[in-house]
Protein backbone atom coordinates (compact mmCIF):
# COMPACT_ATOMS: atom_id res chain seq x y z
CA UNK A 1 -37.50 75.06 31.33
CA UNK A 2 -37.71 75.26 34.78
CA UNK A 3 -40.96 74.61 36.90
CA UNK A 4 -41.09 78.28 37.69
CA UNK A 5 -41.63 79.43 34.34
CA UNK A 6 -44.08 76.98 33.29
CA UNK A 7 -48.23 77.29 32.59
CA UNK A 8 -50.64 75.33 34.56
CA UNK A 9 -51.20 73.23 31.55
CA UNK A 10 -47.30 72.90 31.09
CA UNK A 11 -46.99 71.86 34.79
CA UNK A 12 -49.70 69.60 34.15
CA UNK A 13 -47.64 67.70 31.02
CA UNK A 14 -44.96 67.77 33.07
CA UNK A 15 -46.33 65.99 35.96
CA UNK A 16 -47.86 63.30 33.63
CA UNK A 17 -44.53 62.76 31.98
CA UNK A 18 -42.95 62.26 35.10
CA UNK A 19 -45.58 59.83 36.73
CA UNK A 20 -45.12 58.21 33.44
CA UNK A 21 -41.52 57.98 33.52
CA UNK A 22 -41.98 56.43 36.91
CA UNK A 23 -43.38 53.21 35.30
CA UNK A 24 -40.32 52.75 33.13
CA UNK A 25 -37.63 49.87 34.07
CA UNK A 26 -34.43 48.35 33.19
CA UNK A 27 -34.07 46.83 29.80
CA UNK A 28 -37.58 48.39 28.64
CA UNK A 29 -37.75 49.28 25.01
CA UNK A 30 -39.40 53.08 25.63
CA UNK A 31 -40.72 55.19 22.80
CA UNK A 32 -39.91 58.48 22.44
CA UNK A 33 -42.14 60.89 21.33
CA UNK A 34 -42.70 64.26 20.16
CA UNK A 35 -44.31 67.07 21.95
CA UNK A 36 -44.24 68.76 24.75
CA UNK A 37 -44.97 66.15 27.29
CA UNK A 38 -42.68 63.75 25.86
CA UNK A 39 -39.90 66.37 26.13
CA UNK A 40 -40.55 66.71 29.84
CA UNK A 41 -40.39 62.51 29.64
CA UNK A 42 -36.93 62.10 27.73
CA UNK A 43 -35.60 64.95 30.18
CA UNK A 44 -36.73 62.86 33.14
CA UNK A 45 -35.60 59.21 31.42
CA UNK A 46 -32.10 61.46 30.97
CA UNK A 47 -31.56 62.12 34.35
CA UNK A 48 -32.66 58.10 35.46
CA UNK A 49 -30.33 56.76 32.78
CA UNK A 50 -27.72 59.07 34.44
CA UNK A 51 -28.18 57.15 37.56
CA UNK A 52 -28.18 53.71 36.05
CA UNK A 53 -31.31 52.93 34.69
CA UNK A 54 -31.05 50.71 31.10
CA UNK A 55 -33.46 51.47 28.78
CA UNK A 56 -33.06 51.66 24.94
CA UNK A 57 -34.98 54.35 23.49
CA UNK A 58 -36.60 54.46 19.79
CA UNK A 59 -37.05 58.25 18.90
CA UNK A 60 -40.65 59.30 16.65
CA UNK A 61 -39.30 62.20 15.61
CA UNK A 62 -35.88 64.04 14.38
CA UNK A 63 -36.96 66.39 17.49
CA UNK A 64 -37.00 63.49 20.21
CA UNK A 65 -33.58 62.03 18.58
CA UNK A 66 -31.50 65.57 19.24
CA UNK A 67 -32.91 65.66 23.09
C-alpha cells in the first residue's frame, strides 16, 4: 500500500511504525506483531534488514510470519 492510497488514520499507523522501527538495532530480538501498524513495521524492518541491519524477529501471528 502506497502512502497515496492510505487514510489519515492509516498514515498515522504508518508513521508510528516507522518512528518505531527507527529505535530498532543490530542484534535486537524484535517482536512482530499483528495488525495494521505492525505490518507497516515488518515492511520497514524488511527494507533495513535489506541494507544490513541484524535483527532476529519472533512473529505473534501466522499473519506477521508470511510478511
Amino acid at each position: 500500500m502506497t502512502p497515496l492510497h492510505l487514510s489519515n488514520q492509516d498514515g498515522q499507523k504508518r508513521a508510528a511504525a516507522m518512528r518505531a522501527v527507527e529505535e530498532v538495532e543490530d542484534d535486537m530480538i524484535v517482536g512482530l506483531g499483528s495488525g495494521m501498524t505492525a505490518g507497516f513495521a515488518i515492511e520497514a524492518l524488511a527494507a533495513r534488514v535489506a541494507k544490513g541491519l541484524r535483527i532476529f524477529g519472533i512473529p505473534t501471528s501466522t499473519k506477521a510470519e508470511s510478511l
